[in-house]
C-alpha atoms as a PDB file:
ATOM      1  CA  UNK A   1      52.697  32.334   5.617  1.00  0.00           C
ATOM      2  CA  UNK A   2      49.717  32.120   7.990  1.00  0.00           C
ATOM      3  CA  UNK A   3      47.742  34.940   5.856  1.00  0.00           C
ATOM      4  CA  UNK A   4      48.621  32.465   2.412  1.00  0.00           C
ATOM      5  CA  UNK A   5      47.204  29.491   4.159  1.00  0.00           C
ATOM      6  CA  UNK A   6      44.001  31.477   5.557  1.00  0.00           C
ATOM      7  CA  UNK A   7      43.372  33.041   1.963  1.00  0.00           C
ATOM      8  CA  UNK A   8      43.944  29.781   0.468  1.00  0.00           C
ATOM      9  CA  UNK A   9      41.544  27.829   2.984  1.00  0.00           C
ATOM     10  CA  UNK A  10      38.854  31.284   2.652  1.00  0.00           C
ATOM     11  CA  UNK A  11      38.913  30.523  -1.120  1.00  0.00           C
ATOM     12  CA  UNK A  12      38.534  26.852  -0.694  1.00  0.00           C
ATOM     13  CA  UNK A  13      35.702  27.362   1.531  1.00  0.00           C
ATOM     14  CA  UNK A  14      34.297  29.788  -0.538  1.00  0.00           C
ATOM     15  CA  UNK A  15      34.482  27.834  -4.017  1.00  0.00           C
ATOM     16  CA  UNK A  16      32.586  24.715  -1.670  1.00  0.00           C
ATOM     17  CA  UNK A  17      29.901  26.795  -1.107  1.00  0.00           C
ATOM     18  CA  UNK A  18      29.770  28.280  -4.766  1.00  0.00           C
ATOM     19  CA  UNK A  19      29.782  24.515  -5.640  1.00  0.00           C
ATOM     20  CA  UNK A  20      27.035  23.334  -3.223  1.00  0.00           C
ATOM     21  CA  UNK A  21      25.019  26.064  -4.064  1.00  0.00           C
ATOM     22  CA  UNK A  22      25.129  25.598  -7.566  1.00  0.00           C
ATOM     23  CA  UNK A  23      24.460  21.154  -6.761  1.00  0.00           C
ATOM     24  CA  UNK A  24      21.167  22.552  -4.831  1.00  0.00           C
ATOM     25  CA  UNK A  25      20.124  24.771  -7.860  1.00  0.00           C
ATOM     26  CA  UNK A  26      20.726  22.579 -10.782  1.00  0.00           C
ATOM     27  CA  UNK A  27      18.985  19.496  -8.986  1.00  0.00           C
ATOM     28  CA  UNK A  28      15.984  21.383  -8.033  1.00  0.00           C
ATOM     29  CA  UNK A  29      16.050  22.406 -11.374  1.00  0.00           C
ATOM     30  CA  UNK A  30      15.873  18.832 -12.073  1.00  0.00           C
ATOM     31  CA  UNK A  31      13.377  17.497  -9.861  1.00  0.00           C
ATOM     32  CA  UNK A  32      10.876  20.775 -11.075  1.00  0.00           C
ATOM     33  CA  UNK A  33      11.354  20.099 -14.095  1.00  0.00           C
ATOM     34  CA  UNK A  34      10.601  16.199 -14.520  1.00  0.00           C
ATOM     35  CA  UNK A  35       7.399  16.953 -12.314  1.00  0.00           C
ATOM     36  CA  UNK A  36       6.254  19.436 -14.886  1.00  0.00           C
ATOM     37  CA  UNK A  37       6.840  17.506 -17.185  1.00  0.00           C
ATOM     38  CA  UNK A  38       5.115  14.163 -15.884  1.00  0.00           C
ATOM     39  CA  UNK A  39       2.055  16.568 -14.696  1.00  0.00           C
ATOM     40  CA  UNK A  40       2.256  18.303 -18.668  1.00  0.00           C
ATOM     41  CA  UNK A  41       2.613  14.993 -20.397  1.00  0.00           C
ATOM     42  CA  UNK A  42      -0.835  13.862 -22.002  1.00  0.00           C
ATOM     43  CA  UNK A  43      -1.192  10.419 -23.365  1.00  0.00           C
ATOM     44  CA  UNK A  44      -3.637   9.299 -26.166  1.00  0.00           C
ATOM     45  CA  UNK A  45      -4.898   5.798 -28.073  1.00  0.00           C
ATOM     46  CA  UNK A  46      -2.393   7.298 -31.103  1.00  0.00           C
ATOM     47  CA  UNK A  47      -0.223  10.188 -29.697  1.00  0.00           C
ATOM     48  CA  UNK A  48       1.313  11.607 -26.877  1.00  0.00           C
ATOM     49  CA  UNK A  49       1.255  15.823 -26.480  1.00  0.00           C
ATOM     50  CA  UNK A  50       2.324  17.838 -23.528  1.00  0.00           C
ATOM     51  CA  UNK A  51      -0.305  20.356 -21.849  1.00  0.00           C
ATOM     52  CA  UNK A  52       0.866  22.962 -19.644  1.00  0.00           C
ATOM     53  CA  UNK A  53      -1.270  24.357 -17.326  1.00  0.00           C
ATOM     54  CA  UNK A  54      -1.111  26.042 -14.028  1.00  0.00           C
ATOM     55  CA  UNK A  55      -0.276  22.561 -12.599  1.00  0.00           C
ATOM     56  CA  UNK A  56       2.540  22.114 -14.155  1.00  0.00           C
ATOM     57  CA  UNK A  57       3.878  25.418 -12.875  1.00  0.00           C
ATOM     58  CA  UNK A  58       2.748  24.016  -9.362  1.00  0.00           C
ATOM     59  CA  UNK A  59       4.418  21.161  -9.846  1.00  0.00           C
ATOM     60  CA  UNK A  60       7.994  22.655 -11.264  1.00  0.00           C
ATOM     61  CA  UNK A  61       7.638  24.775  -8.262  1.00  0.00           C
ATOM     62  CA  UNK A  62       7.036  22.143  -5.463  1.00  0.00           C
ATOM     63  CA  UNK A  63       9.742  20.303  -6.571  1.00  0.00           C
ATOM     64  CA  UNK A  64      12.460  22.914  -7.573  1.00  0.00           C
ATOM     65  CA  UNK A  65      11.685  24.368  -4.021  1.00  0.00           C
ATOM     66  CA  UNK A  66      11.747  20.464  -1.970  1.00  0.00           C
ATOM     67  CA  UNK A  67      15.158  19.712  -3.772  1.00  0.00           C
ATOM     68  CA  UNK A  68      17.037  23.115  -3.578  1.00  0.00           C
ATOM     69  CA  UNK A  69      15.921  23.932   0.667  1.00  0.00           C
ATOM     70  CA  UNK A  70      16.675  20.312   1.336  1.00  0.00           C
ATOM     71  CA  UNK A  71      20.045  19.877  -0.748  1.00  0.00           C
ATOM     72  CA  UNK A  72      21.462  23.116   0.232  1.00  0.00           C
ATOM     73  CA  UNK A  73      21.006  22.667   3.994  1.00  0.00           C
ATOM     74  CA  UNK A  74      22.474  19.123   4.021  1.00  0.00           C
ATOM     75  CA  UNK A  75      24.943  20.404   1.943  1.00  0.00           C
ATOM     76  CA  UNK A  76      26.219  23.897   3.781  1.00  0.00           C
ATOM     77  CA  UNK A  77      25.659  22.413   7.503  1.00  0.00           C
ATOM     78  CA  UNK A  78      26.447  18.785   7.010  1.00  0.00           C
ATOM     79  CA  UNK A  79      27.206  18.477  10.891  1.00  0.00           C
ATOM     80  CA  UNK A  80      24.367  20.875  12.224  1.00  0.00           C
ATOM     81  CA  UNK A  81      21.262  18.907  10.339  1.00  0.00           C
ATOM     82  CA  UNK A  82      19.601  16.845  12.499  1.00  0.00           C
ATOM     83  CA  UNK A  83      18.962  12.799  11.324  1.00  0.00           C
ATOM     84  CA  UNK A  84      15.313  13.571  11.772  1.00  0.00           C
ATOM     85  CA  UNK A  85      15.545  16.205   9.104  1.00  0.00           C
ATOM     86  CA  UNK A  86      17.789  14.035   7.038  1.00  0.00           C
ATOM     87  CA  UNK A  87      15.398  11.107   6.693  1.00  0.00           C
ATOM     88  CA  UNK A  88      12.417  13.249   6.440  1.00  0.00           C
ATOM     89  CA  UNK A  89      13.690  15.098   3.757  1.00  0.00           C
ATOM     90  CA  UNK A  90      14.672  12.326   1.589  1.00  0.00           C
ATOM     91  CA  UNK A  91      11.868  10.353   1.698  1.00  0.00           C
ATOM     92  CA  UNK A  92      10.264  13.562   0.582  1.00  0.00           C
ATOM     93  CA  UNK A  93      12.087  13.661  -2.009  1.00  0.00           C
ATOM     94  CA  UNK A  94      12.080  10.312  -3.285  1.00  0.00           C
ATOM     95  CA  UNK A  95       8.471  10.235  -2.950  1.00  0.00           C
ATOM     96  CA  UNK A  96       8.855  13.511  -5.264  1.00  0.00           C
ATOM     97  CA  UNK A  97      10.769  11.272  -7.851  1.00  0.00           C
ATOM     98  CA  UNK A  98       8.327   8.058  -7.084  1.00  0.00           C
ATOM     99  CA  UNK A  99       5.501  10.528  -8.741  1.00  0.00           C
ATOM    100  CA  UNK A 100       7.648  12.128 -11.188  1.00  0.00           C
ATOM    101  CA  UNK A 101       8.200   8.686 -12.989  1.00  0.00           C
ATOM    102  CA  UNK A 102       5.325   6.810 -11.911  1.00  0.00           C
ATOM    103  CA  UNK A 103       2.451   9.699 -12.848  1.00  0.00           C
ATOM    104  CA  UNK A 104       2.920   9.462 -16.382  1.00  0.00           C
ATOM    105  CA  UNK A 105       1.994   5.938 -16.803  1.00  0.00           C
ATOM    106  CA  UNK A 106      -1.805   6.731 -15.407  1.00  0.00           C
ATOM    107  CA  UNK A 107      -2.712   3.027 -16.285  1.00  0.00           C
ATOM    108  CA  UNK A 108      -5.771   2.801 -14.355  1.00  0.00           C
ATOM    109  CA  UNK A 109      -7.710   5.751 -12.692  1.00  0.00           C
ATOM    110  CA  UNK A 110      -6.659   7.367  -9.800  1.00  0.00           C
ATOM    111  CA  UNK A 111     -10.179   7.079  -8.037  1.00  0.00           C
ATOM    112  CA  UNK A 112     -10.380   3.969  -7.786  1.00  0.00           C
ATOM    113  CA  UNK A 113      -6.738   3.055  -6.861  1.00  0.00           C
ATOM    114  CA  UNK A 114      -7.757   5.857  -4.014  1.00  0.00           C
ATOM    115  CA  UNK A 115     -10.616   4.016  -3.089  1.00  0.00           C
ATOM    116  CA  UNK A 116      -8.678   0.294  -3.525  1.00  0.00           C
ATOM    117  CA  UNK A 117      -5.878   2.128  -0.995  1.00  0.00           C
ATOM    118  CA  UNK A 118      -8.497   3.229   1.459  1.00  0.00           C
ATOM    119  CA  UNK A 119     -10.085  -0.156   1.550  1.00  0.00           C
ATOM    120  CA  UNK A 120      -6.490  -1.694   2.052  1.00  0.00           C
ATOM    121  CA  UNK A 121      -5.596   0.220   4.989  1.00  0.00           C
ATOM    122  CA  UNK A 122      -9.013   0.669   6.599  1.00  0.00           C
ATOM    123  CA  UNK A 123      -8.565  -3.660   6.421  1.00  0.00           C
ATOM    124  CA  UNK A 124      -5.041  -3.173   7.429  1.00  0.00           C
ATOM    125  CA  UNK A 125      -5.923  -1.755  10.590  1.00  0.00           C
ATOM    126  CA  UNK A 126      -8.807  -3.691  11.433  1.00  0.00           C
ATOM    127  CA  UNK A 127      -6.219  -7.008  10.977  1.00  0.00           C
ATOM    128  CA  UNK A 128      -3.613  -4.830  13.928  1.00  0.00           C
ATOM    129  CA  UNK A 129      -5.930  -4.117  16.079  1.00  0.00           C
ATOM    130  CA  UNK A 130      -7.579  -7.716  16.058  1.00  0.00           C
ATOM    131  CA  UNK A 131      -3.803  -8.978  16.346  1.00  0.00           C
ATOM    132  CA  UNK A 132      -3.148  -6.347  18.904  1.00  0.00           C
ATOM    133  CA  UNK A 133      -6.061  -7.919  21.413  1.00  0.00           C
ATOM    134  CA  UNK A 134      -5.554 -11.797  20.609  1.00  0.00           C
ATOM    135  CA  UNK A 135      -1.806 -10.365  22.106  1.00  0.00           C
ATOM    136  CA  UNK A 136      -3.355  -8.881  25.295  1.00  0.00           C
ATOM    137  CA  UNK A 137      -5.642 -11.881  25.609  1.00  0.00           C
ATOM    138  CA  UNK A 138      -2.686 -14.164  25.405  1.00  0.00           C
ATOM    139  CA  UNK A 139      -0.411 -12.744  27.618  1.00  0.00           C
ATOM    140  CA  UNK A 140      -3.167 -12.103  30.291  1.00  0.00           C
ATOM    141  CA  UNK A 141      -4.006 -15.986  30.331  1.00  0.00           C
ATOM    142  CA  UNK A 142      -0.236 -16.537  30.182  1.00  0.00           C
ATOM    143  CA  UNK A 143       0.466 -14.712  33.428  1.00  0.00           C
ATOM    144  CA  UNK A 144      -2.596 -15.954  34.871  1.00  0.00           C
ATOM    145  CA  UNK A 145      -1.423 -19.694  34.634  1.00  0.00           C
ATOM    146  CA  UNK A 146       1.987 -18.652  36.002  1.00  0.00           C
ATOM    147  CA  UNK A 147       0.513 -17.200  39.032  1.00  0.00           C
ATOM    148  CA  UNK A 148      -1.422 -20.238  39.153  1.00  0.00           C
ATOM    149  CA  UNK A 149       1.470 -22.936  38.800  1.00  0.00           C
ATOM    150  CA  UNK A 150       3.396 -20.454  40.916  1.00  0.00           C
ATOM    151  CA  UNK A 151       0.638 -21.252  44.048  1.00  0.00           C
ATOM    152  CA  UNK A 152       0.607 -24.809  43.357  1.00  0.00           C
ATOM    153  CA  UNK A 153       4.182 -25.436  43.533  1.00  0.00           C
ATOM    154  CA  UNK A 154       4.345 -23.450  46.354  1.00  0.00           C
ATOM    155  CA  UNK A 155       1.959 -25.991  48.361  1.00  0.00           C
ATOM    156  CA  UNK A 156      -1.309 -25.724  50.433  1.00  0.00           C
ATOM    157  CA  UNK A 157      -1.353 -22.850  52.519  1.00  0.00           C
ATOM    158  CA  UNK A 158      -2.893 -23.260  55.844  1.00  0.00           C
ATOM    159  CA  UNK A 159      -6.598 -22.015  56.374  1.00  0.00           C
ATOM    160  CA  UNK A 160      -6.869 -19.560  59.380  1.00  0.00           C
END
């Protein structure tokens, strides 16, 4: 009876990995191929064409790859995969996804919305690290005038 219930759990075992295998393949699959086909996809005044190149091969690669090592890990080892890898690994992917549906559209040129991003950030951090020393000032006056109210409520002290 034990042998029945081991062959019957090997199988089961067996068929999840079959099954998590074939989840890993099909969605990287998937992801490759709506990358290829965002990078392929060529819009016009009057048309729209797809263009294959070697970029869309790049890009049905990055993504087939990215989706299959990442699905078929979480999905073999659930309990060995670290939450680091976990969270890195989907926002991967979902940035994967973010430029499968968003590169198509190509509304404005990617130069300048480089150059518009730069700009952002570069101000970005200017704005933190201005923030950042208005805190330091602050709390340094702060603790100053507690040390200071501290002496005064504490009375004279003598001079020697």
């Amino acid at each position: 009876m034990n042998t029945i219930t081991k062959e019957r759990n090997d199988s089961a075992s067996k068929d999840e990995q079959d099954l998590s295998r074939l989840v890993a393949f099909a969605s990287g699959v998937g992801l490759g191929a709506m990358l290829a086909l965002s990078e392929a996809l060529r819009v016009n005044d009057t048309s729209a064409f797809l263009q294959f190149s070697f970029r869309t091969a790049i890009a049905f690669a990055m993504g087939f790859v990215a989706a299959y090592a990442y699905l078929s890990r979480i999905l073999r080892y659930p309990e060995g995969t670290s939450r680091l890898f976990f969270r890195i690994g989907l926002a991967i992917l979902l940035v994967l996804v973010g430029l499968a549906f968003g590169y198509p559209l190509r509304l404005f040129a990617i130069r300048t919305l480089i150059t518009k991003l730069v700009g952002v950030a570069a101000a970005l951090c200017f704005i933190g690290a201005g923030l950042t020393l208005v805190r330091c000032v602050v709390r340094s006056a702060e603790s100053e005038e507690a040390i200071q109210e501290a002496k005064e409520a504490s009375g004279p002290t003598p001079a020697p």
